[in-house]
N, C-alpha and C. Protein backbone atom coordinates (compact mmCIF):
# COMPACT_ATOMS: atom_id res chain seq x y z
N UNK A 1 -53.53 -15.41 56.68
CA UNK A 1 -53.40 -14.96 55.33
C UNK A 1 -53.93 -13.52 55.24
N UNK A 2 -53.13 -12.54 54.62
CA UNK A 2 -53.81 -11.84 54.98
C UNK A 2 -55.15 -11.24 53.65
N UNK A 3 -55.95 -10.10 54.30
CA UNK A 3 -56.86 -9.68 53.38
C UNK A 3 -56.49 -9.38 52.21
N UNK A 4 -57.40 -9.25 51.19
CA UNK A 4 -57.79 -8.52 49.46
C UNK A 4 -57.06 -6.79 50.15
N UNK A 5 -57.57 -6.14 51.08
CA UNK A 5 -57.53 -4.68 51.32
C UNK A 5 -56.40 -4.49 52.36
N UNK A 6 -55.71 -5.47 52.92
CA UNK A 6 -54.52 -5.72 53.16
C UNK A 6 -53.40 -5.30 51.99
N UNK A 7 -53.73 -6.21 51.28
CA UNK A 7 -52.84 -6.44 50.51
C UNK A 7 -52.76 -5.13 49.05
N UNK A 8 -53.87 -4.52 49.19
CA UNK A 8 -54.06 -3.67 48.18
C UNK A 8 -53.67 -2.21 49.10
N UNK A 9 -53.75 -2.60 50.25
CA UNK A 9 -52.89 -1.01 51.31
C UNK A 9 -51.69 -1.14 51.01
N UNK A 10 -50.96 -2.30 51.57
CA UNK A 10 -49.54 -2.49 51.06
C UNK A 10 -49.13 -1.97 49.94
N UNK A 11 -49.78 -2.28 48.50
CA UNK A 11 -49.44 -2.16 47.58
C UNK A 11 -48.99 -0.63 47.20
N UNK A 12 -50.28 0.05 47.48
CA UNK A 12 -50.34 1.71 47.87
C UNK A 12 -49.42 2.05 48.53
N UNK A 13 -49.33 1.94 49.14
CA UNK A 13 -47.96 2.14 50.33
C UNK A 13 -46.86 1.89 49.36
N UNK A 14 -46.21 1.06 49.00
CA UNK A 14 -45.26 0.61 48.44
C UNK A 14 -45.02 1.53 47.13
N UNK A 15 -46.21 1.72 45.97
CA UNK A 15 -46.35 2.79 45.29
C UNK A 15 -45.54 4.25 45.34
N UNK A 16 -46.40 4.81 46.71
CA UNK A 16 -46.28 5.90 47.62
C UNK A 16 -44.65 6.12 47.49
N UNK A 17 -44.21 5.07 48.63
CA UNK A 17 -42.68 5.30 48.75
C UNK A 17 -41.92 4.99 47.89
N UNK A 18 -41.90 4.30 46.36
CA UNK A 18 -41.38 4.26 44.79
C UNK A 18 -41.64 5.65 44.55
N UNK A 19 -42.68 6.50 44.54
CA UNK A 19 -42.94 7.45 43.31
C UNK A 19 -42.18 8.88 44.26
N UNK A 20 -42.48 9.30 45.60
CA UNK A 20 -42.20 10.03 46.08
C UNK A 20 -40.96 10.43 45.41
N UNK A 21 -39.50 9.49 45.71
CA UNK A 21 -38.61 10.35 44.99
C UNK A 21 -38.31 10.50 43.79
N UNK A 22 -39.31 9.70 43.13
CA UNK A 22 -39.27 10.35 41.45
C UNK A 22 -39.72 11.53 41.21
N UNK A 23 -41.14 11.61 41.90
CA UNK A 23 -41.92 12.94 41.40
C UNK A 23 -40.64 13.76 42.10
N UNK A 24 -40.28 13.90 43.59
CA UNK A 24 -39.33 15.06 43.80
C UNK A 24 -38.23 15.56 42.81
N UNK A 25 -37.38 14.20 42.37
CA UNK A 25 -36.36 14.39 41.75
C UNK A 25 -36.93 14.87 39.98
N UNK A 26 -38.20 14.43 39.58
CA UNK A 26 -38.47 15.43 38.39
C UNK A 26 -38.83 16.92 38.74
N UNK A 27 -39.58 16.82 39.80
CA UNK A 27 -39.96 18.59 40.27
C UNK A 27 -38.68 19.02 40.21
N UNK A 28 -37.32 18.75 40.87
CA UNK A 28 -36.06 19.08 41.31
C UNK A 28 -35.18 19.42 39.88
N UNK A 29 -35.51 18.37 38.81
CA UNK A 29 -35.02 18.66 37.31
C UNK A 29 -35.43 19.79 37.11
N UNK A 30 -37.00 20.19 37.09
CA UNK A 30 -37.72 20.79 36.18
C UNK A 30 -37.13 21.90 36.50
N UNK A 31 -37.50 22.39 37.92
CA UNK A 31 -37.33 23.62 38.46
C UNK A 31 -36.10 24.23 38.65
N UNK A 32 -34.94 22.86 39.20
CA UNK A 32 -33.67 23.38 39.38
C UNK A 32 -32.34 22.66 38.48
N UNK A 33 -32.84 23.05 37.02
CA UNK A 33 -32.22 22.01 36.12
C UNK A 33 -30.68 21.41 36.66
N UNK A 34 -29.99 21.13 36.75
CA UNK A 34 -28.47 20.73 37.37
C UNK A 34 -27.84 21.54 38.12
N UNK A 35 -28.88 22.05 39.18
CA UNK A 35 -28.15 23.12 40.02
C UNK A 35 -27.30 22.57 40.80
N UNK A 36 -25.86 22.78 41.03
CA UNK A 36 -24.51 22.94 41.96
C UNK A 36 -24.23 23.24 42.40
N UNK A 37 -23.49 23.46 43.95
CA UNK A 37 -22.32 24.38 44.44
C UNK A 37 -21.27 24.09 44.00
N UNK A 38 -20.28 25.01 43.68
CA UNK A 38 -19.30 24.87 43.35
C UNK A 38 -18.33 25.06 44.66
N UNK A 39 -18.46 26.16 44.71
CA UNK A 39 -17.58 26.63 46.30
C UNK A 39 -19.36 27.57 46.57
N UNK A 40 -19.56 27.31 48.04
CA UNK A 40 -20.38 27.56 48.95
C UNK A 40 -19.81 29.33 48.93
N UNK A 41 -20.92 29.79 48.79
CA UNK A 41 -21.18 31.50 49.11
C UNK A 41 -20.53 32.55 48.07
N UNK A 42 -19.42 31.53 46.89
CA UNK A 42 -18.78 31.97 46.06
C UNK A 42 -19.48 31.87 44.18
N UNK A 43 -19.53 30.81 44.33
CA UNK A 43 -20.11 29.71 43.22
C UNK A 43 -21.05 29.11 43.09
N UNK A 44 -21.90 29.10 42.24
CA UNK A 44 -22.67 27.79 41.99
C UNK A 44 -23.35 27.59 40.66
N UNK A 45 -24.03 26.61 40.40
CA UNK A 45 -24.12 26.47 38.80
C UNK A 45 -25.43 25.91 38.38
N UNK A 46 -25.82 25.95 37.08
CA UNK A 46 -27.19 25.28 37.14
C UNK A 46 -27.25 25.39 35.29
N UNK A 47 -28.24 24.27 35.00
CA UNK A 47 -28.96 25.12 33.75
C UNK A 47 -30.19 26.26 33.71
N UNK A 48 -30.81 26.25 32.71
CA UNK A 48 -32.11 27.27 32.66
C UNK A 48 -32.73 27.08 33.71
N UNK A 49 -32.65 27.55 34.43
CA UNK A 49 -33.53 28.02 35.75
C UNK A 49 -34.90 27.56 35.48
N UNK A 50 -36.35 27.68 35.74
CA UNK A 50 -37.80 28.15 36.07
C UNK A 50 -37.56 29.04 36.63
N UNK A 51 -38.81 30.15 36.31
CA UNK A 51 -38.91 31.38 37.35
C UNK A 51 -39.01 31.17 38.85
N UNK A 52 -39.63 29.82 39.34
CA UNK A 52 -40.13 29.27 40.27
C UNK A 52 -38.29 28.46 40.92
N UNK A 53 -37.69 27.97 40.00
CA UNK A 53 -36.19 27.19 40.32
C UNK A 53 -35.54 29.15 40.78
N UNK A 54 -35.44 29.56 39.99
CA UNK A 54 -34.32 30.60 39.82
C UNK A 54 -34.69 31.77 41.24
N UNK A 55 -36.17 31.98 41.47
CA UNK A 55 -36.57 32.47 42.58
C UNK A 55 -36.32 31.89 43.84
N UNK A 56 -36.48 30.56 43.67
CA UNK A 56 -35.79 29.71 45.53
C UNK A 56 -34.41 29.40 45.06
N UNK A 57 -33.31 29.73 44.30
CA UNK A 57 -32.28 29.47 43.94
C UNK A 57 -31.78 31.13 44.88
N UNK A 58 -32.05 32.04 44.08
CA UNK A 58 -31.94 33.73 44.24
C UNK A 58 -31.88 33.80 46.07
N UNK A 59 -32.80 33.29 46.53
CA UNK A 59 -33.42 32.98 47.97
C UNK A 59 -32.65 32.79 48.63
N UNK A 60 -32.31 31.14 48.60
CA UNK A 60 -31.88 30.51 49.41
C UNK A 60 -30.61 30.30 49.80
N UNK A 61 -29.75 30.91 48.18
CA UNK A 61 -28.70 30.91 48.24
C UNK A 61 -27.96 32.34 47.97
N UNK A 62 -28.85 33.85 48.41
CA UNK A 62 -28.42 34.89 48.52
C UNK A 62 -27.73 35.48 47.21
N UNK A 63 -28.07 35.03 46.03
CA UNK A 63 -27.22 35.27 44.96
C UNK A 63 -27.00 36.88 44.72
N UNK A 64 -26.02 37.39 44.55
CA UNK A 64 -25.73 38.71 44.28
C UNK A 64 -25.94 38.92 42.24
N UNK A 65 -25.56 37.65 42.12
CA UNK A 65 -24.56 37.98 40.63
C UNK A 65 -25.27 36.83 40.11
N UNK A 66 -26.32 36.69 38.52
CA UNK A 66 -26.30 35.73 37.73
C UNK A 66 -25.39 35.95 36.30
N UNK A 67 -24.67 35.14 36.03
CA UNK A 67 -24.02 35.40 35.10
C UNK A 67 -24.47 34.30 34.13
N UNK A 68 -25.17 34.59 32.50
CA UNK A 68 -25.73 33.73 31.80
C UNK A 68 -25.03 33.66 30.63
N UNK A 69 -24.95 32.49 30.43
CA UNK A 69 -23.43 32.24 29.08
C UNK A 69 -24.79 31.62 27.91
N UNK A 70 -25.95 32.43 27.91
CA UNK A 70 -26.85 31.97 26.38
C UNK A 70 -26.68 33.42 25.93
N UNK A 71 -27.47 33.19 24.61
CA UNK A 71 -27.46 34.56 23.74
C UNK A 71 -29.16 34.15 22.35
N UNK A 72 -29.42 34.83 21.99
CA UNK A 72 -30.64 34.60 20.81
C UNK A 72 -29.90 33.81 20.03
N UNK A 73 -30.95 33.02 19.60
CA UNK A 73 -30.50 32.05 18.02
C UNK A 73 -30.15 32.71 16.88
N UNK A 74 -31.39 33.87 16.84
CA UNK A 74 -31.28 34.77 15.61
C UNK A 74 -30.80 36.35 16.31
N UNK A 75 -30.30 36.79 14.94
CA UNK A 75 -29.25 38.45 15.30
C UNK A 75 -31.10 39.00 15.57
N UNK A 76 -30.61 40.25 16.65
CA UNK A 76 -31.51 41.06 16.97
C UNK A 76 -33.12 40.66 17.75
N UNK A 77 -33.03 39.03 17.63
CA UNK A 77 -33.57 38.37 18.62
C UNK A 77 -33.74 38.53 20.48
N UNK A 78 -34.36 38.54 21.08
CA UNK A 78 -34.84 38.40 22.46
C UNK A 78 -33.60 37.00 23.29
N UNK A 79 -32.69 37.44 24.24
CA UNK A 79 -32.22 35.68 24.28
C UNK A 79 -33.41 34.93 24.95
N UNK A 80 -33.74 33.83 25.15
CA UNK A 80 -34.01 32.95 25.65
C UNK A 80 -34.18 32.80 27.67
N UNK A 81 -33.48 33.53 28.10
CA UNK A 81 -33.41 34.02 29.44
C UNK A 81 -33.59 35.31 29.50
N UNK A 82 -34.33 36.49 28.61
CA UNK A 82 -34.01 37.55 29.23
C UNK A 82 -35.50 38.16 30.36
N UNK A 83 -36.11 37.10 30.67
CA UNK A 83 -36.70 37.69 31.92
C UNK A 83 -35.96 37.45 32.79
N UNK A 84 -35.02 36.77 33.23
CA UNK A 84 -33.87 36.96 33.88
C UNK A 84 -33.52 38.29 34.37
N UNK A 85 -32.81 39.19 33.21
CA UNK A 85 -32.96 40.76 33.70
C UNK A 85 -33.80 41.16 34.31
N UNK A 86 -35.23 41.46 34.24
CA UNK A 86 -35.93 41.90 34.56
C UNK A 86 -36.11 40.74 36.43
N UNK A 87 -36.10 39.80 36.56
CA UNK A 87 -36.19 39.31 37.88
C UNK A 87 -34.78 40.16 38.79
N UNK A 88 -33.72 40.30 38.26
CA UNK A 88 -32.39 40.66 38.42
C UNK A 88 -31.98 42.38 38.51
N UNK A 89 -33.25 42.55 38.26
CA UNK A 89 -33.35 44.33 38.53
C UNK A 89 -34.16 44.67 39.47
N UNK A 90 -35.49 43.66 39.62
CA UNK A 90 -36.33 43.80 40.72
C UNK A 90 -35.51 43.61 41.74
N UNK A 91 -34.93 42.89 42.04
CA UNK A 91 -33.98 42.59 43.41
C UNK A 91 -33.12 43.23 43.93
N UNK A 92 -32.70 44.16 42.74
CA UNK A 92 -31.30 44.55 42.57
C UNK A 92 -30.23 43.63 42.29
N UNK A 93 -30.07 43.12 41.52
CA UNK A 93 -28.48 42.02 41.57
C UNK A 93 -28.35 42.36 40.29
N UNK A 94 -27.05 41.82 40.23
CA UNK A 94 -26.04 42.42 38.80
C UNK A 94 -26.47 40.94 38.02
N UNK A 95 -26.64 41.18 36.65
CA UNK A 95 -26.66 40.16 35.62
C UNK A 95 -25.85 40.41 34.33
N UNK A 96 -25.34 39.41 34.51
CA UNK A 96 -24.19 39.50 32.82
C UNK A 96 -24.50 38.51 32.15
N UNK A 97 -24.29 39.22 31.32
CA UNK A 97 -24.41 38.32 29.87
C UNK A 97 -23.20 38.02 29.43
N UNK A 98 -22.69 36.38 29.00
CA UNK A 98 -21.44 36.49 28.56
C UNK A 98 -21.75 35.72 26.92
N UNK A 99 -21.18 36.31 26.26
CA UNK A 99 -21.56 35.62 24.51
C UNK A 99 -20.74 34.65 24.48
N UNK A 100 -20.91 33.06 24.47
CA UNK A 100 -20.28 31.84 24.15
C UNK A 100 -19.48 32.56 22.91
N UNK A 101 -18.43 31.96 23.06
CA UNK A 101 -17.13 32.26 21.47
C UNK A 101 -16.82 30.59 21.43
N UNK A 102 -16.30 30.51 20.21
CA UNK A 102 -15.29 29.45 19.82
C UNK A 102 -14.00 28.84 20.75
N UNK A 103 -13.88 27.78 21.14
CA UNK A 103 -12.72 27.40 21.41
C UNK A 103 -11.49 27.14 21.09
N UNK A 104 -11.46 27.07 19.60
CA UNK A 104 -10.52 27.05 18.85
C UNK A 104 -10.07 28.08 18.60
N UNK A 105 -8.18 27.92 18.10
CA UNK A 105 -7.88 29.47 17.53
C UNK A 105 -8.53 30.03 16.32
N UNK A 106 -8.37 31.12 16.22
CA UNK A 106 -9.02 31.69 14.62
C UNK A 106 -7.43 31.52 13.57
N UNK A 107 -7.71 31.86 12.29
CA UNK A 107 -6.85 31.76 11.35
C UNK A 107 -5.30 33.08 11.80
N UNK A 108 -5.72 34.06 13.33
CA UNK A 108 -4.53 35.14 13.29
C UNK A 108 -3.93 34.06 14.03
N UNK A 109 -4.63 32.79 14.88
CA UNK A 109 -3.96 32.01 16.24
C UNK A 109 -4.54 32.37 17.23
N UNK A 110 -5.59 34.02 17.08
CA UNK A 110 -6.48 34.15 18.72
C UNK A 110 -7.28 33.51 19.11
N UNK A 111 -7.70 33.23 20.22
CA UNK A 111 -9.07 31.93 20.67
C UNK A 111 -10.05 33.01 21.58
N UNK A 112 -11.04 32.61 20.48
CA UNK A 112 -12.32 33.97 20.80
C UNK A 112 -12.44 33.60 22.09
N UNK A 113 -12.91 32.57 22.64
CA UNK A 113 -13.63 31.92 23.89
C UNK A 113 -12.56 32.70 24.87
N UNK A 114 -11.15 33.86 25.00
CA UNK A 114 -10.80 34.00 26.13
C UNK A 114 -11.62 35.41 26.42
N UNK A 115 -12.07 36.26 25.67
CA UNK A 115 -12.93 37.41 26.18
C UNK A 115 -13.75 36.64 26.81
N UNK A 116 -14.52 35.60 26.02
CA UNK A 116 -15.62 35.26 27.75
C UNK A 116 -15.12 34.86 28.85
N UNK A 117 -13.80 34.41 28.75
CA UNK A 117 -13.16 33.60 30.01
C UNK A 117 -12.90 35.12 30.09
N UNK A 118 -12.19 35.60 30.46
CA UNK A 118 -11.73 37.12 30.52
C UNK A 118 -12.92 37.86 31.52
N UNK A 119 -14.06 37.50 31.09
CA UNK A 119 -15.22 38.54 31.48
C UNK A 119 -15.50 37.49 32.61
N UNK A 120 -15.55 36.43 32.75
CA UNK A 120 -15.88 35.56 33.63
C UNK A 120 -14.70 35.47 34.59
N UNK A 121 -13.79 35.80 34.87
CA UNK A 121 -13.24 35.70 35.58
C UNK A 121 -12.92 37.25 36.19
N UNK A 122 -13.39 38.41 35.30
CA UNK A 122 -13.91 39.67 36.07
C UNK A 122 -15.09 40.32 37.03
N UNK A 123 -15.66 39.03 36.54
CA UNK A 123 -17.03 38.82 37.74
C UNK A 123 -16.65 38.16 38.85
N UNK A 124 -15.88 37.18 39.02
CA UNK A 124 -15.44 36.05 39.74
C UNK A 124 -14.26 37.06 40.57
N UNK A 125 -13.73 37.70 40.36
CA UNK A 125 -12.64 38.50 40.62
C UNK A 125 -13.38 39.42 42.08
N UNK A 126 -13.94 40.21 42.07
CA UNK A 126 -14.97 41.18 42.83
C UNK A 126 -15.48 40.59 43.38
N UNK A 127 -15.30 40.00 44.98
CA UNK A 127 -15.99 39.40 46.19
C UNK A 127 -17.50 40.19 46.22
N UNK A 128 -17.48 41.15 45.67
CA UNK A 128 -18.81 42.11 45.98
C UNK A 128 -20.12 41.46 44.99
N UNK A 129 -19.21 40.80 44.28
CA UNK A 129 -20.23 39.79 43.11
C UNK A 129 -20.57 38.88 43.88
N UNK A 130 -20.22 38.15 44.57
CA UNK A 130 -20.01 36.69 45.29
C UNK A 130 -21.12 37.12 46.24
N UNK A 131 -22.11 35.95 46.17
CA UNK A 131 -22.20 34.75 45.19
C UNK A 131 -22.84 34.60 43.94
N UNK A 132 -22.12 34.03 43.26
CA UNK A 132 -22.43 34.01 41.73
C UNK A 132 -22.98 32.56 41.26
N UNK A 133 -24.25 33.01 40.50
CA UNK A 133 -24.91 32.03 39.73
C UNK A 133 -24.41 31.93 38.32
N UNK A 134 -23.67 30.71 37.66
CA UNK A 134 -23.88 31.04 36.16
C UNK A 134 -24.36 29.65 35.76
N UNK A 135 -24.64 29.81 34.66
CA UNK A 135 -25.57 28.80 33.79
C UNK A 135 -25.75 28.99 32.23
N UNK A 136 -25.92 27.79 31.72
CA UNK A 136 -26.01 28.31 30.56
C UNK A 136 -27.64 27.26 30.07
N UNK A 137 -28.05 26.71 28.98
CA UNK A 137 -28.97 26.10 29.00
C UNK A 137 -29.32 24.83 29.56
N UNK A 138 -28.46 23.79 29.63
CA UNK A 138 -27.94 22.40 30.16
C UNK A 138 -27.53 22.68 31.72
N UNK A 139 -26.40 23.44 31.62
CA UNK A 139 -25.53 23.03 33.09
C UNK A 139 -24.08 22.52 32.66
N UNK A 140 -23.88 21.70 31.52
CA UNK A 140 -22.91 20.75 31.11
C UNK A 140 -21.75 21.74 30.99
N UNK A 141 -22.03 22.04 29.23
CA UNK A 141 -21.18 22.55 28.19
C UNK A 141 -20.26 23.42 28.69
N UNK A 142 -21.56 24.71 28.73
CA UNK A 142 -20.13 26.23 28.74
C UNK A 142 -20.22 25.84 29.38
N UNK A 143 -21.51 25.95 31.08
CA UNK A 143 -21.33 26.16 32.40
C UNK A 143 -20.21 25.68 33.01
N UNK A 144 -20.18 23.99 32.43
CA UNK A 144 -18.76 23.27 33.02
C UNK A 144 -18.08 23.55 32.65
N UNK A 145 -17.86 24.10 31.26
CA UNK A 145 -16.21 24.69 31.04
C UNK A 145 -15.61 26.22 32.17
N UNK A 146 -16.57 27.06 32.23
CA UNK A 146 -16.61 28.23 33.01
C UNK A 146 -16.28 27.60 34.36
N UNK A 147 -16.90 26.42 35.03
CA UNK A 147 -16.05 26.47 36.04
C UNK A 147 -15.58 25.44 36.22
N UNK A 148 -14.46 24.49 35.16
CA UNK A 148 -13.66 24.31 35.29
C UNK A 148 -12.30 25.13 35.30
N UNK A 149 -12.60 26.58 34.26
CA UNK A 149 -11.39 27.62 34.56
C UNK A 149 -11.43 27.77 36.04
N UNK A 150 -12.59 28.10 36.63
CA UNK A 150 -12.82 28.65 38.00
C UNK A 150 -11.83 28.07 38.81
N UNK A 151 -12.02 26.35 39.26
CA UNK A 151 -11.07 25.42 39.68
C UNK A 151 -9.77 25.48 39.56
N UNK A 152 -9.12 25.70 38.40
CA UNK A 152 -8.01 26.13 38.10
C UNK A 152 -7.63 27.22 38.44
N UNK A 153 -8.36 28.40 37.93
CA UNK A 153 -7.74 29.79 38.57
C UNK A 153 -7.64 29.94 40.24
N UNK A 154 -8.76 29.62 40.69
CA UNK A 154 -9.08 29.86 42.24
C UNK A 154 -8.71 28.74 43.00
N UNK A 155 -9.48 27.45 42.69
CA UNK A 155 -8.50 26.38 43.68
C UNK A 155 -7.20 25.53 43.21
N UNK A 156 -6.75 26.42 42.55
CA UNK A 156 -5.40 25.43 42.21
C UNK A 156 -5.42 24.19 41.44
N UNK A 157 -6.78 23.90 40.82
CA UNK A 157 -6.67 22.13 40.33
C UNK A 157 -6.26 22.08 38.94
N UNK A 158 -5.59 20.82 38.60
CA UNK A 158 -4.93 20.65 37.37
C UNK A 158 -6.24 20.43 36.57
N UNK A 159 -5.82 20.71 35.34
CA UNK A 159 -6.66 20.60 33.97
C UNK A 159 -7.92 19.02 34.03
N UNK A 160 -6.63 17.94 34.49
CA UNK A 160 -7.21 16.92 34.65
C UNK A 160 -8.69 16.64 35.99
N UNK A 161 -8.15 17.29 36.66
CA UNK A 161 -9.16 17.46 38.00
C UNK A 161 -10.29 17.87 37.42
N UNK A 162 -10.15 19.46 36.83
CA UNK A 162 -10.95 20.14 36.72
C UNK A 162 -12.00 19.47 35.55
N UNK A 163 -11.57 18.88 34.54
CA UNK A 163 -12.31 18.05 33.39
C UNK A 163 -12.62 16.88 34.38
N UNK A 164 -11.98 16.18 35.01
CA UNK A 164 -13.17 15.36 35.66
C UNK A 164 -14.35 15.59 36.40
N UNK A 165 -14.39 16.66 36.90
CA UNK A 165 -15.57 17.19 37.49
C UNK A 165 -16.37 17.41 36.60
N UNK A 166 -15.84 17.84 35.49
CA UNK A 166 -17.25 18.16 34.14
C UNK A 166 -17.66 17.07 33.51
N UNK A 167 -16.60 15.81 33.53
CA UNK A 167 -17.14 14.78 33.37
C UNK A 167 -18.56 14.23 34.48
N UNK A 168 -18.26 14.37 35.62
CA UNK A 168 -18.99 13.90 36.81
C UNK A 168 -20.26 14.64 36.61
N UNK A 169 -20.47 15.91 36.37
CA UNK A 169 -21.68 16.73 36.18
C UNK A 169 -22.35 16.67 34.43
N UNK A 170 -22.10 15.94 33.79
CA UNK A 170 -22.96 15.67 32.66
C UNK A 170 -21.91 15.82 31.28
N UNK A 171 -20.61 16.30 31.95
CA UNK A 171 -19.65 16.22 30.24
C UNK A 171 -19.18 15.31 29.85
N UNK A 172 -19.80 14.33 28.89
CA UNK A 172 -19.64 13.25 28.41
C UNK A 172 -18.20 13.76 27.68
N UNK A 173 -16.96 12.25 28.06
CA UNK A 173 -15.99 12.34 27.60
C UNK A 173 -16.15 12.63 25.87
N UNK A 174 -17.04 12.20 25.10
CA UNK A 174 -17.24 12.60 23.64
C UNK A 174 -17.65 14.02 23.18
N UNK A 175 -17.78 14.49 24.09
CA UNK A 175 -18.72 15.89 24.18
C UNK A 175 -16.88 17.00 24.74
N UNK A 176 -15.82 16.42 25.07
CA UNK A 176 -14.86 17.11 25.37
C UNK A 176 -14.38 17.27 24.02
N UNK A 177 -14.98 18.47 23.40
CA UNK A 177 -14.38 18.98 22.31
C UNK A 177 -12.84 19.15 22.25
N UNK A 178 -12.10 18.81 20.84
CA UNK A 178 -10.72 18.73 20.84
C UNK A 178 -10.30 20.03 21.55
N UNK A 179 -10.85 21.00 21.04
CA UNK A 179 -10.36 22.85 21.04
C UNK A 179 -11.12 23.29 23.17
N UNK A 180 -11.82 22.80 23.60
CA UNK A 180 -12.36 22.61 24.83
C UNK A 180 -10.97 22.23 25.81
N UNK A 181 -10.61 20.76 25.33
CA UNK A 181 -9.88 20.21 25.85
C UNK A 181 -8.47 21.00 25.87
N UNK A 182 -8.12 21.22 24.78
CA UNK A 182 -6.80 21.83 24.46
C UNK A 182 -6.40 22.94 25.23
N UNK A 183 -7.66 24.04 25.10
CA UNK A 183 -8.02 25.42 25.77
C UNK A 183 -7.99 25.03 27.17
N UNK A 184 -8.20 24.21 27.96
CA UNK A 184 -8.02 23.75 29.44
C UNK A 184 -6.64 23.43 30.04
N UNK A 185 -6.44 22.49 28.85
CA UNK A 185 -5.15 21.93 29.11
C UNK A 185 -3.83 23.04 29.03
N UNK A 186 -4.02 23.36 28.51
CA UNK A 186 -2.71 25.12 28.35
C UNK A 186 -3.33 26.10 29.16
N UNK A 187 -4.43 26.34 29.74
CA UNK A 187 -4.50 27.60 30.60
C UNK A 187 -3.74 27.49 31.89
N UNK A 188 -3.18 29.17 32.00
CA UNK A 188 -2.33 28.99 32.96
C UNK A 188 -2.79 29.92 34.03
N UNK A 189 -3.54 29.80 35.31
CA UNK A 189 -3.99 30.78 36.21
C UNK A 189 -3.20 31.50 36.27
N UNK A 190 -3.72 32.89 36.70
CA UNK A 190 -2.69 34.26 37.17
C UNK A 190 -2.68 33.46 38.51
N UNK A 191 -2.17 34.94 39.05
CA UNK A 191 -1.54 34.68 40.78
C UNK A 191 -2.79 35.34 41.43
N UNK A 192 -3.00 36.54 40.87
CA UNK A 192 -3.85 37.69 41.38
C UNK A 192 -5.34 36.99 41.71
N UNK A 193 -5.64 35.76 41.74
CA UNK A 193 -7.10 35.56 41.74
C UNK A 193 -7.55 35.33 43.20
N UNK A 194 -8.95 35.77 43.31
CA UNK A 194 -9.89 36.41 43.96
C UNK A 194 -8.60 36.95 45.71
N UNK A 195 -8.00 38.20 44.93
CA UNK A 195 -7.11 39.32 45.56
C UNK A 195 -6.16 38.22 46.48
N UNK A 196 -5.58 36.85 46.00
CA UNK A 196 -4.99 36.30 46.66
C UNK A 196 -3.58 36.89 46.24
């Protein structure tokens, strides 16, 4: 039978190897909120960084280019990431800011959200950018919408592909806004992407 301190090592032990990959996988949240590859050396994705996530992110994965799809709550406000810049100048790497727009058309029929697609796919365009970080606060929303265009423009995948992947990474089918969906479903890649 065995001992009281037997049985209370075991227990520890058993503890030990339960908590290990929790604590990792919360350190792993905290620091590297839903970080992704998308395409290896080209792409990859995440939410709000930590200075501590966004520094072994910058690192490890050579980032040239963060591209951040937040903006301030209030006009004339600070955004929410802008020590970002300042990490992104120390290094030298290019950082853009892209302003989330609407998905829907406006009352002329234009759909604000294509200047950011527009600008996002002018970063994406320039191998000299590559590799590119973008993110927005989550990981989900824009981020997954941004590269679900990506998928489409660059690897060829249908609308449907590309929304399942944003499903798979945190876009709850209820969360596929009508004007999201619609805006996916009618985009039509150029030819010209990344100088193919």
């Amino acid at each position: 039978m065995p001992s009281r301190w037997q049985f209370i090592l075991a227990a520890v032990a058993l503890a030990v190897v339960v908590a290990a990959p929790l604590v990792y996988s919360a350190h792993q949240n905290t620091h590297m909120r839903n970080f992704r590859v998308v395409e290896d050396g080209v792409l990859y994705r995440s939410g709000q960084l930590t200075p501590k996530g966004m520094d072994r992110v910058l690192s490890d994965y050579n980032i040239k280019t963060v591209v951040t799809l937040r903006v301030a709550r209030q006009p004339g406000a600070k955004s929410p990431d802008a020590w970002e810049e300042d990490v992104c100048a120390v290094r030298g790497l290019n950082h853009v800011r892209i302003v989330p727009r609407v998905w829907g058309a406006d009352e002329d029929g234009e759909i604000p959200a294509e200047q950011a697609v527009q600008e996002f796919l002018a970063v994406m365009d320039k191998k000299e950018n590559h590799p590119v970080l973008v993110h927005c606060f989550a990981g989900i929303h824009r981020t997954g919408t941004m590269c679900a265009i990506f998928r489409m423009e660059y690897h060829k995948w249908s609308p449907e592909r590309a929304m399942s992947e944003m499903q798979l990474y945190g876009f709850a089918p209820e969360d596929m806004h009508q004007h999201i969906a619609g805006y996916l479903r009618e985009y039509k890649p150029r030819s010209n992407a990344l100088g193919k």
